[in-house]
Protein backbone atom coordinates (compact mmCIF):
# COMPACT_ATOMS: atom_id res chain seq x y z
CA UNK A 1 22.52 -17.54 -58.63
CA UNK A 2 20.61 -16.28 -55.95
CA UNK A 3 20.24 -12.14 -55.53
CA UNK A 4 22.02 -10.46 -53.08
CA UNK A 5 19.50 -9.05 -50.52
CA UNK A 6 21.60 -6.30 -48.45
CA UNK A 7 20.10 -6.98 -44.70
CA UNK A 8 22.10 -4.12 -43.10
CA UNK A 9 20.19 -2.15 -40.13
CA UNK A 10 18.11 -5.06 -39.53
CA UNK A 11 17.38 -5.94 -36.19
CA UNK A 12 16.35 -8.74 -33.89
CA UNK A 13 17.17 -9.82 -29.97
CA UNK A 14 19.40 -12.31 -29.22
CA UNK A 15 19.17 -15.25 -26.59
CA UNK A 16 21.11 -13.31 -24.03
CA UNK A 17 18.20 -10.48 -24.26
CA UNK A 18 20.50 -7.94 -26.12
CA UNK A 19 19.07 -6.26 -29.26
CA UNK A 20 21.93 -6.57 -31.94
CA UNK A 21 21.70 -4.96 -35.54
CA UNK A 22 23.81 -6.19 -38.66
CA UNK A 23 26.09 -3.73 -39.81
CA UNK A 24 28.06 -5.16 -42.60
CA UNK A 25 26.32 -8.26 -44.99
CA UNK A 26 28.48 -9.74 -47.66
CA UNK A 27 26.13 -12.52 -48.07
CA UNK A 28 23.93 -15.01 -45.79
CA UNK A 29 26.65 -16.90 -44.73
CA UNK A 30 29.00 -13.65 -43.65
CA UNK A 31 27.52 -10.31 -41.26
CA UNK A 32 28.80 -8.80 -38.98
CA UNK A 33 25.98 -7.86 -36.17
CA UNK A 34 26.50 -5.33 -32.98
CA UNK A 35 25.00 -5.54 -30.14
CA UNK A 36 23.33 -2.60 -27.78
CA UNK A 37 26.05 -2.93 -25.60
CA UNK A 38 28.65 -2.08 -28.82
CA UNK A 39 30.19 -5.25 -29.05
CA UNK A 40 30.64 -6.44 -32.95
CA UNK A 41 30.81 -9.97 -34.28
CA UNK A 42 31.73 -10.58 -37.52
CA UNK A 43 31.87 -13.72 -39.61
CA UNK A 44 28.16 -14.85 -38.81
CA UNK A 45 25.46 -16.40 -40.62
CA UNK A 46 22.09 -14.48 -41.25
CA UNK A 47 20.27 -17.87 -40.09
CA UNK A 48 21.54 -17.41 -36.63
CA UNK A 49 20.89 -13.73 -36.49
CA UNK A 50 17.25 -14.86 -37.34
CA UNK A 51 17.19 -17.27 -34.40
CA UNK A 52 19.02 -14.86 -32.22
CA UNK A 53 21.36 -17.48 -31.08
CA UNK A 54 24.70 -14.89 -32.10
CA UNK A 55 26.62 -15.54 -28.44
CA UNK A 56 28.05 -11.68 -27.51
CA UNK A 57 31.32 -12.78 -25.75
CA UNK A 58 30.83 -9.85 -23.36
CA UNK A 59 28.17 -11.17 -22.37
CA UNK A 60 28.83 -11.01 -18.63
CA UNK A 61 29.29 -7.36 -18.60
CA UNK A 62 25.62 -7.15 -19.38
CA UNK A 63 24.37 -9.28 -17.55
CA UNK A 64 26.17 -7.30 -15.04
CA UNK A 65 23.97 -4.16 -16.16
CA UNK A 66 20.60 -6.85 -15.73
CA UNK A 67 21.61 -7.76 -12.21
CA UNK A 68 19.91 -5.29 -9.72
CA UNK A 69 17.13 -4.88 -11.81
CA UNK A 70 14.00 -4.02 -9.86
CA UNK A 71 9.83 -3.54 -11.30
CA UNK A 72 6.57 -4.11 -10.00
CA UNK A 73 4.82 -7.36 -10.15
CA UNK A 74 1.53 -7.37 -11.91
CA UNK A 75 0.83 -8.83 -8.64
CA UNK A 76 1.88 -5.36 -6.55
CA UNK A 77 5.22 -6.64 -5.10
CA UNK A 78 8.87 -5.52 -6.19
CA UNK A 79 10.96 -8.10 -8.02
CA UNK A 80 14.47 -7.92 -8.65
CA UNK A 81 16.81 -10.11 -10.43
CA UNK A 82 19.91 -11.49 -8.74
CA UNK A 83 21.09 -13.71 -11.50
CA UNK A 84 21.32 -13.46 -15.16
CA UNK A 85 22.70 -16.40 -16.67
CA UNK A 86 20.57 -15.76 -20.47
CA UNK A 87 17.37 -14.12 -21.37
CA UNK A 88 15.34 -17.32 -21.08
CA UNK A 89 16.85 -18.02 -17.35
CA UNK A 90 16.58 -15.38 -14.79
CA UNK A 91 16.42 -15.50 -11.02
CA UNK A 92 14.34 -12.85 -9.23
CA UNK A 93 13.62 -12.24 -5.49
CA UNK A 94 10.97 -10.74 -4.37
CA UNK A 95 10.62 -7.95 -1.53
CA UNK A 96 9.17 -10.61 1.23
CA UNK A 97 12.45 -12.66 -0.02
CA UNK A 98 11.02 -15.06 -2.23
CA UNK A 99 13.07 -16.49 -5.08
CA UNK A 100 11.64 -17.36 -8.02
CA UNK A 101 14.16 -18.77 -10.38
CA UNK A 102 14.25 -19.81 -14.44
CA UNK A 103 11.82 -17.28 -15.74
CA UNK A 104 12.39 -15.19 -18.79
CA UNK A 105 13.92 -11.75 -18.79
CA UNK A 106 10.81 -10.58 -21.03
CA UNK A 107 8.03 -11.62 -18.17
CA UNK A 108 10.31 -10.23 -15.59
CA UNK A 109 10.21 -7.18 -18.01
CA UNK A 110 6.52 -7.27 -18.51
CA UNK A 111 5.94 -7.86 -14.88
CA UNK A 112 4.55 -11.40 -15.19
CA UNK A 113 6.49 -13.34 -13.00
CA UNK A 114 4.17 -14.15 -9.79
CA UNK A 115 5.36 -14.75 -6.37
CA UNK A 116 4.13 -18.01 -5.06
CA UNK A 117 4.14 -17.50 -1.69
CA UNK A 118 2.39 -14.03 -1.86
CA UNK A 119 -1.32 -13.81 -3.29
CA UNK A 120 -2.02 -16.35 -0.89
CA UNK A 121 -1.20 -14.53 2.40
CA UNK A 122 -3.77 -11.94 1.03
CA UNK A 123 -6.94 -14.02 1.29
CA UNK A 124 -8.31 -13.87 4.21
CA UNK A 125 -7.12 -10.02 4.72
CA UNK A 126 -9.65 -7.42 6.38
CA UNK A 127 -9.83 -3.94 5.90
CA UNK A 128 -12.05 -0.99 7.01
CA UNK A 129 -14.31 0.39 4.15
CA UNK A 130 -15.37 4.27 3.81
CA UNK A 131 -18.17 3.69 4.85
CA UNK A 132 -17.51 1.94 7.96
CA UNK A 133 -18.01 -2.19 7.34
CA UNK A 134 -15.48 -3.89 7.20
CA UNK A 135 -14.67 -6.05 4.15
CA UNK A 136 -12.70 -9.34 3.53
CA UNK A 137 -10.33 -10.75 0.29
CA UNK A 138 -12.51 -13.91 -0.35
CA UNK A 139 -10.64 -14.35 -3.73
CA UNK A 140 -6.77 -12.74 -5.06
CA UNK A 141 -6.56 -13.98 -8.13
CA UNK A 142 -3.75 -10.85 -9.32
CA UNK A 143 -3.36 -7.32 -8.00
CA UNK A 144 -5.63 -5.31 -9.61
CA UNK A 145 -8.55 -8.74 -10.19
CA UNK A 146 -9.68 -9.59 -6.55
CA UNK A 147 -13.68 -10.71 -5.19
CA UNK A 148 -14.45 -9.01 -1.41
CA UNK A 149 -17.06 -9.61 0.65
CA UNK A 150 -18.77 -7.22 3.33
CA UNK A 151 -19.56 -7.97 6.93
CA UNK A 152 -23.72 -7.96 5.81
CA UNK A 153 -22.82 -10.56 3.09
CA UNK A 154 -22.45 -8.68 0.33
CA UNK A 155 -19.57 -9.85 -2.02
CA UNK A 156 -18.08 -7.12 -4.84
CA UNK A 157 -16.15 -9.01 -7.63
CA UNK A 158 -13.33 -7.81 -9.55
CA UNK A 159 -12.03 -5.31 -7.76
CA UNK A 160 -7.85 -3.85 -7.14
CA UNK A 161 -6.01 -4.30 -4.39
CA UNK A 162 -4.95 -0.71 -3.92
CA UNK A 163 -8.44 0.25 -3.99
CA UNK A 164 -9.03 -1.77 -1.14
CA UNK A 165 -6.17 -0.19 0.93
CA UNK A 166 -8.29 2.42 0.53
CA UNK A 167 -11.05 1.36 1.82
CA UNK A 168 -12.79 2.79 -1.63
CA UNK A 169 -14.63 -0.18 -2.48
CA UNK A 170 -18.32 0.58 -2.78
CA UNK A 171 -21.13 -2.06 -1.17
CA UNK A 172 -24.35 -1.29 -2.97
CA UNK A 173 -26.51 -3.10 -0.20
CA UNK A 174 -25.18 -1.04 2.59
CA UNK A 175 -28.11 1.69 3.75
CA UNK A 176 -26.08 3.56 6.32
CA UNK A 177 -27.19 6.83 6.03
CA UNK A 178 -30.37 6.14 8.37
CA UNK A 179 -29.04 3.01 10.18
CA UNK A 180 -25.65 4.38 11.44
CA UNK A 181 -26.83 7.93 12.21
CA UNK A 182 -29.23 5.91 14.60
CA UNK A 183 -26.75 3.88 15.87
CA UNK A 184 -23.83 5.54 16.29
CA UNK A 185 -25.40 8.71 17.66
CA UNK A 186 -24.99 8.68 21.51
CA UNK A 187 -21.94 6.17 21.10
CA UNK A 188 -19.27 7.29 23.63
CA UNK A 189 -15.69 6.43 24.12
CA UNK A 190 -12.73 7.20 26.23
CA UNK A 191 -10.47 9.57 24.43
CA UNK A 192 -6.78 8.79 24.81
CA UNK A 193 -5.92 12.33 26.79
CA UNK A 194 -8.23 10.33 29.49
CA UNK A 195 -11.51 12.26 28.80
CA UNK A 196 -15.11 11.14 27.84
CA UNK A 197 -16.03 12.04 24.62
CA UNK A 198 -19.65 11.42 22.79
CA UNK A 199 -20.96 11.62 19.51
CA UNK A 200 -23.40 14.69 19.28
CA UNK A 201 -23.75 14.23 15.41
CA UNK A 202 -23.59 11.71 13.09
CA UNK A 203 -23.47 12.57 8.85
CA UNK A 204 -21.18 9.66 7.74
CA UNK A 205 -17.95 7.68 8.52
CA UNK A 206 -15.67 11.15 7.59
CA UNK A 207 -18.11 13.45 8.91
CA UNK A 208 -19.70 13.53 12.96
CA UNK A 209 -19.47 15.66 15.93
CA UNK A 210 -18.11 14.91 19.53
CA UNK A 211 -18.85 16.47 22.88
CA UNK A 212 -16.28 16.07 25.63
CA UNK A 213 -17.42 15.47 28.98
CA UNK A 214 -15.60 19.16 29.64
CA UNK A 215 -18.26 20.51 27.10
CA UNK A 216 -15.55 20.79 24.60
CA UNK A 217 -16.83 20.38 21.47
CA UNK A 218 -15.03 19.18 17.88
CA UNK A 219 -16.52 19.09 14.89
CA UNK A 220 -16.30 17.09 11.05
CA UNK A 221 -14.62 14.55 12.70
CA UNK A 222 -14.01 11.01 11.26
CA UNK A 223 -15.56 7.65 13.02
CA UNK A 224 -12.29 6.04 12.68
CA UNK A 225 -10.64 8.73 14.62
CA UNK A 226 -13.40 8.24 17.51
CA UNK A 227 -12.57 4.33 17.53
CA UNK A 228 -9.37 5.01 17.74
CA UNK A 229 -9.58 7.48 20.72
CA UNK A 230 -7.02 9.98 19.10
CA UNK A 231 -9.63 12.77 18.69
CA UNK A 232 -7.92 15.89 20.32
CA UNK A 233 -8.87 18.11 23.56
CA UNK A 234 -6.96 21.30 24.39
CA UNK A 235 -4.97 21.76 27.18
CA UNK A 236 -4.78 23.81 29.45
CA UNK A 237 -9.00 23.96 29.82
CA UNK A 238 -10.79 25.46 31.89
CA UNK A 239 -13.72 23.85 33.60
CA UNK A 240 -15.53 26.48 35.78
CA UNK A 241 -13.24 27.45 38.45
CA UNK A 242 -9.99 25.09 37.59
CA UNK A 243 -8.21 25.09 34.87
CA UNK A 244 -6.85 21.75 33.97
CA UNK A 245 -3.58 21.78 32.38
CA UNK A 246 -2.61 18.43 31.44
CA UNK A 247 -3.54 14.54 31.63
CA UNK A 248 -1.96 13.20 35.15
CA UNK A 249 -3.40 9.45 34.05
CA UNK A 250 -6.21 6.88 34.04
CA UNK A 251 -7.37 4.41 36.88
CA UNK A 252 -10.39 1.97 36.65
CA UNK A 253 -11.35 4.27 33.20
CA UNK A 254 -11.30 7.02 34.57
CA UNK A 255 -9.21 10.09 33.73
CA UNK A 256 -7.25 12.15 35.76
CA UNK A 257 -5.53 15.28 35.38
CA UNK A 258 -3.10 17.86 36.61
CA UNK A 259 -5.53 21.23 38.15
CA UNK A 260 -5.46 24.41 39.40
CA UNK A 261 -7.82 26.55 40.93
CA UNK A 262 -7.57 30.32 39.75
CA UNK A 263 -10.19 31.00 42.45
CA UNK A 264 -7.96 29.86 45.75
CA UNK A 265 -4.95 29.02 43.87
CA UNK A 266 -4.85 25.17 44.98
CA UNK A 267 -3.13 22.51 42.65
CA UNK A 268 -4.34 18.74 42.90
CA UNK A 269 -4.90 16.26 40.47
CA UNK A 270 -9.17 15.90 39.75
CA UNK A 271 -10.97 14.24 37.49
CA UNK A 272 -13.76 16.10 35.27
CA UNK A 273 -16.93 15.56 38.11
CA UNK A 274 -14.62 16.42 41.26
CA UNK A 275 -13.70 19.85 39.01
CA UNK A 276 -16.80 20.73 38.60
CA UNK A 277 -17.96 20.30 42.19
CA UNK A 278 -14.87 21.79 43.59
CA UNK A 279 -15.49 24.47 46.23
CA UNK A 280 -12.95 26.90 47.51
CA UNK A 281 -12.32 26.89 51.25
CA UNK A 282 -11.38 31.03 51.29
């Protein structure tokens, strides 16, 4: 006769995904298991519990509790499931609305489903790098494993997607610390208020100096900024005898803006040279 092994508090996870425990063993061919959810079913054999195929007839009630689940892709995207029919068939769908469906509740759990339709939009996709070139996905192969390559050629392998968001992915062929202050040095732009601005001083990409065409002067500055034109003048300014209070608006490049003299009091709208030739008639 065979000796009676008492299995109660063991443990194992059913089909439907549900950890159940036995909780009363007469013999191998009679427990009683209970699954997290507290359902109990008695009468079973200690085969199935091994196998995990013990059916919890409230079943629905937790796949109720699975349904709106949502984690991050190993692949950067949220996933969440929108059908639970067992824990070896799952639907998920996907922030950009891609459904992805039969997949295990385990790799949706573990973050291993991937989205078909989504690490292949991201080859091909440019960003700006610290320090200034501009670098290219060549190769996604999952979010945190992807190849770049630089504008001079340069191609960094292996490499995560967040870090270049950032821009923080470092080229070790780029020499910009004599090259750029050479080039960029001198570069002017149009500023969005309307006014001239030039770069007086360049360190690096976070770091240079611009002189407005009012004399204005700003300081630690970032090269992005300057592309971008969003560098900041103060208004009202004065320039010699007018004080300019505000951008009017720009024709053929030039800016404009709203003026008074606080010599002869006269308002008109000037740009920077006719402010600074401006001659009272008193």
């Amino acid at each position: 006769m065979p000796k009676f092994i008492n299995r109660v508090g063991e443990t194992n996870k059913a089909d439907n995904g549900q950890m159940m425990t036995i909780v009363v063993c007469r013999n191998s061919r009679d427990i009683d298991v209970q699954f997290e959810d507290g359902t109990v079913v008695t009468h079973k054999t200690y085969k199935g519990f091994c196998k995990g195929n013990i059916t919890n007839p409230n079943l629905s009630k937790f796949a109720a509790l699975c349904v709106g689940q949502t984690r991050m892709s190993n692949y950067g995207q949220k996933m969440t499931i929108i059908a639970y029919h067992s824990a070896r068939n799952i639907d998920v769908q996907f922030e950009d609305g891609t459904v992805v469906k039969h997949r295990e509740y385990a790799c949706f759990d573990r973050g291993e489903i991937r989205n078909p339709n989504f690490y292949k939009d991201r080859v091909g996709e440019v960003r700006e790098a610290t320090n200034g070139q501009k670098m290219t996905i060549i190769a996604y192969r999952k979010y945190n494993d992807i190849d770049v390559q630089f504008e001079d050629g340069t191609t960094i392998k292996h490499k995560s997607y967040t870090s270049f968001i950032d821009g923080l992915i470092h080229n070790p062929n780029y020499t910009h610390n004599v090259s750029q202050r050479k080039y960029r040095t001198g570069l002017s732009k149009l500023a969005n208020c309307g006014l001239n601005m030039t770069i007086s001083m360049y360190r690096k990409y976070k770091n240079m100096d611009a002189v407005f065409e009012t004399g204005y002067e700003v300081k630690h500055q970032s090269y992005r900024e300057f592309e971008k034109g969003s560098i900041g003048h103060p208004f009202p300014y004065q320039v010699g005898l007018i004080l300019m209070t505000k951008p009017a608006y720009i024709h053929n490049g030039i800016g404009n803006f709203y003026c008074t003299c606080t010599n002869c009091g006269i308002s008109d709208i000037m740009t920077v040279p006719e402010m600074k030739s401006h001659i009272c008639n008193i």
